[in-house]
PDB file of N, CA and C in Angstrom:
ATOM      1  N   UNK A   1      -9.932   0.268   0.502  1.00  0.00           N
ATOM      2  CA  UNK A   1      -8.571  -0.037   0.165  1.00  0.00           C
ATOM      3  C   UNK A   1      -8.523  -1.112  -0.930  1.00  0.00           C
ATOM      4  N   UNK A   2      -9.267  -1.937  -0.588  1.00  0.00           N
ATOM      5  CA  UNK A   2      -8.937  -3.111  -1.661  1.00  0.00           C
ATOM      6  C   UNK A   2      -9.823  -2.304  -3.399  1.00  0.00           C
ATOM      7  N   UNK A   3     -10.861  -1.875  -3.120  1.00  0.00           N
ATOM      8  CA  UNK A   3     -10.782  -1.382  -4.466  1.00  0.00           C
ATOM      9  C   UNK A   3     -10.141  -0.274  -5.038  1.00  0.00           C
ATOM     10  N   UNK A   4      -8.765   0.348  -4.187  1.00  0.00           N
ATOM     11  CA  UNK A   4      -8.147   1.107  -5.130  1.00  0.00           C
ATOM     12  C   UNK A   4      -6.785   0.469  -5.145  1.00  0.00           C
ATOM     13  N   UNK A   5      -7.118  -0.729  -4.402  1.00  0.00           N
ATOM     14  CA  UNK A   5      -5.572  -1.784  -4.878  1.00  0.00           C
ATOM     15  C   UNK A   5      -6.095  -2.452  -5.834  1.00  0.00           C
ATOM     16  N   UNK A   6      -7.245  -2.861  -6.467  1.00  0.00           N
ATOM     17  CA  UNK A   6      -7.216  -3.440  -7.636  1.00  0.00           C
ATOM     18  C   UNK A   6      -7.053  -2.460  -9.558  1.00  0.00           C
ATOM     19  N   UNK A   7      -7.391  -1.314  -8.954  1.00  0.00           N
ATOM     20  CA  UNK A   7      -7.447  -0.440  -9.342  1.00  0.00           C
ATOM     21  C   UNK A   7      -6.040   0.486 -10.290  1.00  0.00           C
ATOM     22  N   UNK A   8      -4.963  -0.300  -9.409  1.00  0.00           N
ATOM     23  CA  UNK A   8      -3.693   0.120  -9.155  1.00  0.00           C
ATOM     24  C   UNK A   8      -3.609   1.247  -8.743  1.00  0.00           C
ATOM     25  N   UNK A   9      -4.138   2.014  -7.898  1.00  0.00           N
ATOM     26  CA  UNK A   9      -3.984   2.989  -7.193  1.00  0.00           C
ATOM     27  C   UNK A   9      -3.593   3.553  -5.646  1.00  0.00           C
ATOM     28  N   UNK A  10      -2.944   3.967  -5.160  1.00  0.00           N
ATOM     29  CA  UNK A  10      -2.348   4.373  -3.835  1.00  0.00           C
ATOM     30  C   UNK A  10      -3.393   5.261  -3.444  1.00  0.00           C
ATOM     31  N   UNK A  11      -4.355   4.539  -2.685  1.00  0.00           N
ATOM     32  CA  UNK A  11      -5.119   5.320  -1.444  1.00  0.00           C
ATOM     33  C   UNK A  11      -4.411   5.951  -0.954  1.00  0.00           C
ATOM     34  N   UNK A  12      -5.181   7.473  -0.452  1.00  0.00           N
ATOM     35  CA  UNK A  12      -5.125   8.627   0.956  1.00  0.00           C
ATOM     36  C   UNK A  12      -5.515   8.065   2.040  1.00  0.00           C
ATOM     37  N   UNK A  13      -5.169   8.691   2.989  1.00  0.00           N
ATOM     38  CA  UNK A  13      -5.549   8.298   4.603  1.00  0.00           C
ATOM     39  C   UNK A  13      -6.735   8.853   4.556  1.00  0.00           C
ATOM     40  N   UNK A  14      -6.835  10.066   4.166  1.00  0.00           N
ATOM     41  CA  UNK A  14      -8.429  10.684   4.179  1.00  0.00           C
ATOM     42  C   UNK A  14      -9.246   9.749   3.198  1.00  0.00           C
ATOM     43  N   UNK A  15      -9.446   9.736   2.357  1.00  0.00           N
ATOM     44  CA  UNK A  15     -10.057   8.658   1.367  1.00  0.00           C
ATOM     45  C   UNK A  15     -10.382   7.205   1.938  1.00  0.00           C
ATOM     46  N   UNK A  16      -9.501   7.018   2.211  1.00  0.00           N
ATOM     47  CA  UNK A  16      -9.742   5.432   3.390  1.00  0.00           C
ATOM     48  C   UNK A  16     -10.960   5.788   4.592  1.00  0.00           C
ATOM     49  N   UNK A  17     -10.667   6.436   4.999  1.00  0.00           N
ATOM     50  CA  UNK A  17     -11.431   7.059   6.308  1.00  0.00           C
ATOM     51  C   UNK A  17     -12.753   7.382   5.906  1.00  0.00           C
ATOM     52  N   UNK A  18     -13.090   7.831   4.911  1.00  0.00           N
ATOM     53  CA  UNK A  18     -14.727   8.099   4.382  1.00  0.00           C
ATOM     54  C   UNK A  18     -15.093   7.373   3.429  1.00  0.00           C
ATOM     55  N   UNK A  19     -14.310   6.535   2.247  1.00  0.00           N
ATOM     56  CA  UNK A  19     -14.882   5.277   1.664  1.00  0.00           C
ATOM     57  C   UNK A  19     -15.827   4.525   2.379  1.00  0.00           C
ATOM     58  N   UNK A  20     -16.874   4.080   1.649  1.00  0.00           N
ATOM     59  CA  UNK A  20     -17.880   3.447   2.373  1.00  0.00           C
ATOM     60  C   UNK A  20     -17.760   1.979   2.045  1.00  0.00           C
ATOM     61  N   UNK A  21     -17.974   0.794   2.750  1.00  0.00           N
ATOM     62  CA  UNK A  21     -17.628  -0.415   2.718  1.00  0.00           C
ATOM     63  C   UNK A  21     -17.706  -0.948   1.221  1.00  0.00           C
ATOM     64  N   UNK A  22     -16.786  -1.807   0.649  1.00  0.00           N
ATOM     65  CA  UNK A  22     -16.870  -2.140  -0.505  1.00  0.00           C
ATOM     66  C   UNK A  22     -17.421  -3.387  -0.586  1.00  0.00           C
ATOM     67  N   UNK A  23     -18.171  -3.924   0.160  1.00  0.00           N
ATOM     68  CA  UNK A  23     -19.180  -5.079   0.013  1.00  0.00           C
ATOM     69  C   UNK A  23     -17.860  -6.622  -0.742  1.00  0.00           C
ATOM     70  N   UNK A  24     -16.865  -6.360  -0.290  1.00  0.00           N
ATOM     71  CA  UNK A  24     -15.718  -7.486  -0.567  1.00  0.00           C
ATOM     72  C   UNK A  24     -15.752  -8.735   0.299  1.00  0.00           C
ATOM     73  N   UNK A  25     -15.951 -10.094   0.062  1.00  0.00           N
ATOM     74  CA  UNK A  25     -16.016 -10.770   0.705  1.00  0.00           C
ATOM     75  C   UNK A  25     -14.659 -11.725   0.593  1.00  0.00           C
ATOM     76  N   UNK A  26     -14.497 -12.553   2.091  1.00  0.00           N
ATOM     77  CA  UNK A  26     -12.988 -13.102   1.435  1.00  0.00           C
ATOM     78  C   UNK A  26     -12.764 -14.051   0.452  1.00  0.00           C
ATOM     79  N   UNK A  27     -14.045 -14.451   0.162  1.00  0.00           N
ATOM     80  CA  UNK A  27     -13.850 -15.263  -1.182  1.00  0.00           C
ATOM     81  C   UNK A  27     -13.257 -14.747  -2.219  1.00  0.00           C
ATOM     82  N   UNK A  28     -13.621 -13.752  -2.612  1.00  0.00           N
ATOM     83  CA  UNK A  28     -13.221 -12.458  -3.424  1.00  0.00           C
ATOM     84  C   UNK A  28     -12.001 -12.316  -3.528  1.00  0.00           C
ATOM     85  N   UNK A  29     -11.451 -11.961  -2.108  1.00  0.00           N
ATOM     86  CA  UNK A  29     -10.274 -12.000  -2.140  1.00  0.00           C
ATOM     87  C   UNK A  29      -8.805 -12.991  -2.344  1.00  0.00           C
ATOM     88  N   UNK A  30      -9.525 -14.637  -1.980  1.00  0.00           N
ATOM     89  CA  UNK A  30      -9.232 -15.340  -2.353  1.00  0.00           C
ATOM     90  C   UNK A  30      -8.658 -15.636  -3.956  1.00  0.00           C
ATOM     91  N   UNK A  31     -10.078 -15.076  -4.561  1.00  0.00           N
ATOM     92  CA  UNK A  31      -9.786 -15.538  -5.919  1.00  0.00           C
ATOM     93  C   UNK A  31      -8.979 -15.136  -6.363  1.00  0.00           C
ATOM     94  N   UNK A  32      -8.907 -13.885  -6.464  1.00  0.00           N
ATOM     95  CA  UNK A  32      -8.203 -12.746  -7.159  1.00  0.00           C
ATOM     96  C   UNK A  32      -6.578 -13.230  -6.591  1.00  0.00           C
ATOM     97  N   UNK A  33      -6.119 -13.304  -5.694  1.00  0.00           N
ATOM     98  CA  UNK A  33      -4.987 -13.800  -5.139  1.00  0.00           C
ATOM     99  C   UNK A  33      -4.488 -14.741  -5.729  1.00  0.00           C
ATOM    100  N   UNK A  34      -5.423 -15.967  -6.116  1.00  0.00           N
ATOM    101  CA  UNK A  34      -4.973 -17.063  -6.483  1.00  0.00           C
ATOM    102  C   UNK A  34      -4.826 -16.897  -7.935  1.00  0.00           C
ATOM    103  N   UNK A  35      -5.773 -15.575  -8.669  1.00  0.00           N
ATOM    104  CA  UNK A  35      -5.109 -15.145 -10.478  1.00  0.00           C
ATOM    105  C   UNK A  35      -4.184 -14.289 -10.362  1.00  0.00           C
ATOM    106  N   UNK A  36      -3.891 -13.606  -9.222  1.00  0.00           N
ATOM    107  CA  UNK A  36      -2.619 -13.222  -9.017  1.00  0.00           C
ATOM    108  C   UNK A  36      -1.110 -13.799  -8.919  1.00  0.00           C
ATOM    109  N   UNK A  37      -1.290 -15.341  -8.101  1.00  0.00           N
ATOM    110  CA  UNK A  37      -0.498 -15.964  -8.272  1.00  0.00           C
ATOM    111  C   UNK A  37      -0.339 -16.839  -9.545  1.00  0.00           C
ATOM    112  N   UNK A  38      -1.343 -17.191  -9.653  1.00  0.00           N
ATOM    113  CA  UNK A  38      -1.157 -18.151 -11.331  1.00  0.00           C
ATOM    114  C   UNK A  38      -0.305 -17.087 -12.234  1.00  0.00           C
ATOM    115  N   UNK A  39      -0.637 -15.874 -12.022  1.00  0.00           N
ATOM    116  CA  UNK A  39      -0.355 -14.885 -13.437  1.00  0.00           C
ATOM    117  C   UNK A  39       1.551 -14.743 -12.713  1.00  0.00           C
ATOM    118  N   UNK A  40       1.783 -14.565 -11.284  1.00  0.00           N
ATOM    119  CA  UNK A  40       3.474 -14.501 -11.011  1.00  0.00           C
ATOM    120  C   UNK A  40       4.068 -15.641 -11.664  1.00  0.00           C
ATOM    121  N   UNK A  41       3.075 -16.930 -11.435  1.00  0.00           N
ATOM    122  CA  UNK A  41       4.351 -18.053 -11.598  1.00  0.00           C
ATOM    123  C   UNK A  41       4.473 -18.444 -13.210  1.00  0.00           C
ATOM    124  N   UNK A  42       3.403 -17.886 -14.024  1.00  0.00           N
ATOM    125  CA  UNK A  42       3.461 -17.750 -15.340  1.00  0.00           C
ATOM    126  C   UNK A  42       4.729 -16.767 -15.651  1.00  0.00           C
ATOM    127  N   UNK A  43       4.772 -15.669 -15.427  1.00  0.00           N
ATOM    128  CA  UNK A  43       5.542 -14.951 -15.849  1.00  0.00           C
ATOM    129  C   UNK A  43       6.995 -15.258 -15.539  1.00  0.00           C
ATOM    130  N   UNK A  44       6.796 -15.500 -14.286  1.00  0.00           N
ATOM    131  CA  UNK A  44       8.039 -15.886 -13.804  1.00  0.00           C
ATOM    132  C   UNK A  44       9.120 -17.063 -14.849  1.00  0.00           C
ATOM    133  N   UNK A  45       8.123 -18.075 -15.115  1.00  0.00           N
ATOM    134  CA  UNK A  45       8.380 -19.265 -16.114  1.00  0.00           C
ATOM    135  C   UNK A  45       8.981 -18.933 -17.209  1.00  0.00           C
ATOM    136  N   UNK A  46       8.401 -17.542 -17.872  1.00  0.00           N
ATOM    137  CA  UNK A  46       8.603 -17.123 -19.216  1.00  0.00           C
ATOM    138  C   UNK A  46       9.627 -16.476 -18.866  1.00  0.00           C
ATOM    139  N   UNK A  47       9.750 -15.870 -17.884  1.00  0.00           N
ATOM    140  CA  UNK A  47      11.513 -15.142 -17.869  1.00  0.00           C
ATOM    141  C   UNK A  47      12.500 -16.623 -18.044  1.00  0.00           C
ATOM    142  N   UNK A  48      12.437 -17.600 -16.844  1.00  0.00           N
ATOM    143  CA  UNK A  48      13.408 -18.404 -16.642  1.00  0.00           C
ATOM    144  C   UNK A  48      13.685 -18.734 -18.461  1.00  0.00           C
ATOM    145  N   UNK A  49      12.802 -19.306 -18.883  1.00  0.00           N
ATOM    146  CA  UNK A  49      13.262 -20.177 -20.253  1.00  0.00           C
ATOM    147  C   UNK A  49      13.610 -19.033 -21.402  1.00  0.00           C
ATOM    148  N   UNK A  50      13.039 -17.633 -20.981  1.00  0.00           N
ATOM    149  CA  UNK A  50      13.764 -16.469 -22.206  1.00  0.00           C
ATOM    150  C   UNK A  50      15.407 -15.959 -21.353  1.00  0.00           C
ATOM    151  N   UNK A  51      15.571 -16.269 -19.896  1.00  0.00           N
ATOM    152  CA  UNK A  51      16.793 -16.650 -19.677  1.00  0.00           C
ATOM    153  C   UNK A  51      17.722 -17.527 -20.636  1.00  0.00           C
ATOM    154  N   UNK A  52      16.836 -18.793 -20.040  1.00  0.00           N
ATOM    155  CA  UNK A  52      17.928 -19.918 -20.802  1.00  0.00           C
ATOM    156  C   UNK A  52      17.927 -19.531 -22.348  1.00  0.00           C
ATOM    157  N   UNK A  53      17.535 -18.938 -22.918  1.00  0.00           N
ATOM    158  CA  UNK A  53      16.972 -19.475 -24.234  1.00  0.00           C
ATOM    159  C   UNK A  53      18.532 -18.237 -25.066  1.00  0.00           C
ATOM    160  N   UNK A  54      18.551 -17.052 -23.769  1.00  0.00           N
ATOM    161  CA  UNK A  54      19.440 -16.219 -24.166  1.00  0.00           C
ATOM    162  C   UNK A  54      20.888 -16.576 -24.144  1.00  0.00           C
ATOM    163  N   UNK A  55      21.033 -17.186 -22.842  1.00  0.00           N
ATOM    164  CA  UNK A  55      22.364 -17.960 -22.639  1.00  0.00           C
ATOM    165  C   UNK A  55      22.793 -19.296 -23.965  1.00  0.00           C
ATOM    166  N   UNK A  56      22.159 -19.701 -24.357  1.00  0.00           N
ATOM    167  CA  UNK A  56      21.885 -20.405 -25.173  1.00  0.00           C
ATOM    168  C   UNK A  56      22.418 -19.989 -26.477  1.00  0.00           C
ATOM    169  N   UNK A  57      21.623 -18.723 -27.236  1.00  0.00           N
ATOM    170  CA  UNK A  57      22.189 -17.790 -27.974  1.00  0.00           C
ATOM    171  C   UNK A  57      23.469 -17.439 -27.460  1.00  0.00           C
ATOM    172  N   UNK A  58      23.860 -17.310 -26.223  1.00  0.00           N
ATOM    173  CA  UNK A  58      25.558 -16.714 -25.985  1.00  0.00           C
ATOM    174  C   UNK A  58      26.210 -17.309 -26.776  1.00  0.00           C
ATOM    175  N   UNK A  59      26.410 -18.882 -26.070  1.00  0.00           N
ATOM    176  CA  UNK A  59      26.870 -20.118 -26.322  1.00  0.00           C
ATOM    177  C   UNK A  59      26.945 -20.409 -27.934  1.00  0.00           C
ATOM    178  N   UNK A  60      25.973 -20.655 -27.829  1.00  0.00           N
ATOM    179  CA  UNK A  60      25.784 -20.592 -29.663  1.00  0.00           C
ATOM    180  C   UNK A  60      27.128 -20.047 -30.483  1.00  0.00           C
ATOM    181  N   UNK A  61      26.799 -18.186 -30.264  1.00  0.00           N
ATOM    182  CA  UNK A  61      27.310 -17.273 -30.858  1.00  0.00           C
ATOM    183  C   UNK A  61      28.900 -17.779 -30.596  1.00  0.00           C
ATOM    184  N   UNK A  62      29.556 -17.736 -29.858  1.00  0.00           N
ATOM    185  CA  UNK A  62      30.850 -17.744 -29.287  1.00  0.00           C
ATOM    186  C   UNK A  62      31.586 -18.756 -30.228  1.00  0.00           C
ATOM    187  N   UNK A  63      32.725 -18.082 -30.602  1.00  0.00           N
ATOM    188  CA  UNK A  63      33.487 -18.403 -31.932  1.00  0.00           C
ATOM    189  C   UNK A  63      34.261 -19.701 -31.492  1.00  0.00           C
ATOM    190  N   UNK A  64      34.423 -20.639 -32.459  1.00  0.00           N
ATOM    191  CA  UNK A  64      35.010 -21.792 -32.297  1.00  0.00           C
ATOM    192  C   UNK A  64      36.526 -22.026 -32.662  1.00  0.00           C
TER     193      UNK A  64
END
């Protein structure tokens, strides 16, 4: 499972069931989680301030 979730892929039930152990340890999993989260709260950041940055442009624009 975990290597066809990194994979981006949606495992079968059959496929799960005869995959043979993927030698994943939870460190592993750790990591990857934690560049998973660095990479949400990055993105996340870049929305908020291309938010503001648009509202901004509203404001701007809006006739005096």
């Amino acid at each position: 499972m975990w290597n066809s979730a990194n994979r981006a892929e949606l495992p079968t039930t059959a496929g799960l069931l005869d995959e043979a152990a993927s030698g994943v340890v939870l460190s592993d999993v750790e990591a990857q989680h934690e560049r998973e989260a660095e990479a949400f709260h990055s993105n996340a950041q870049q929305l908020k301030d291309l938010q503001d940055w648009v509202m901004q442009q509203r404001e701007a624009a809006k006739p005096q």
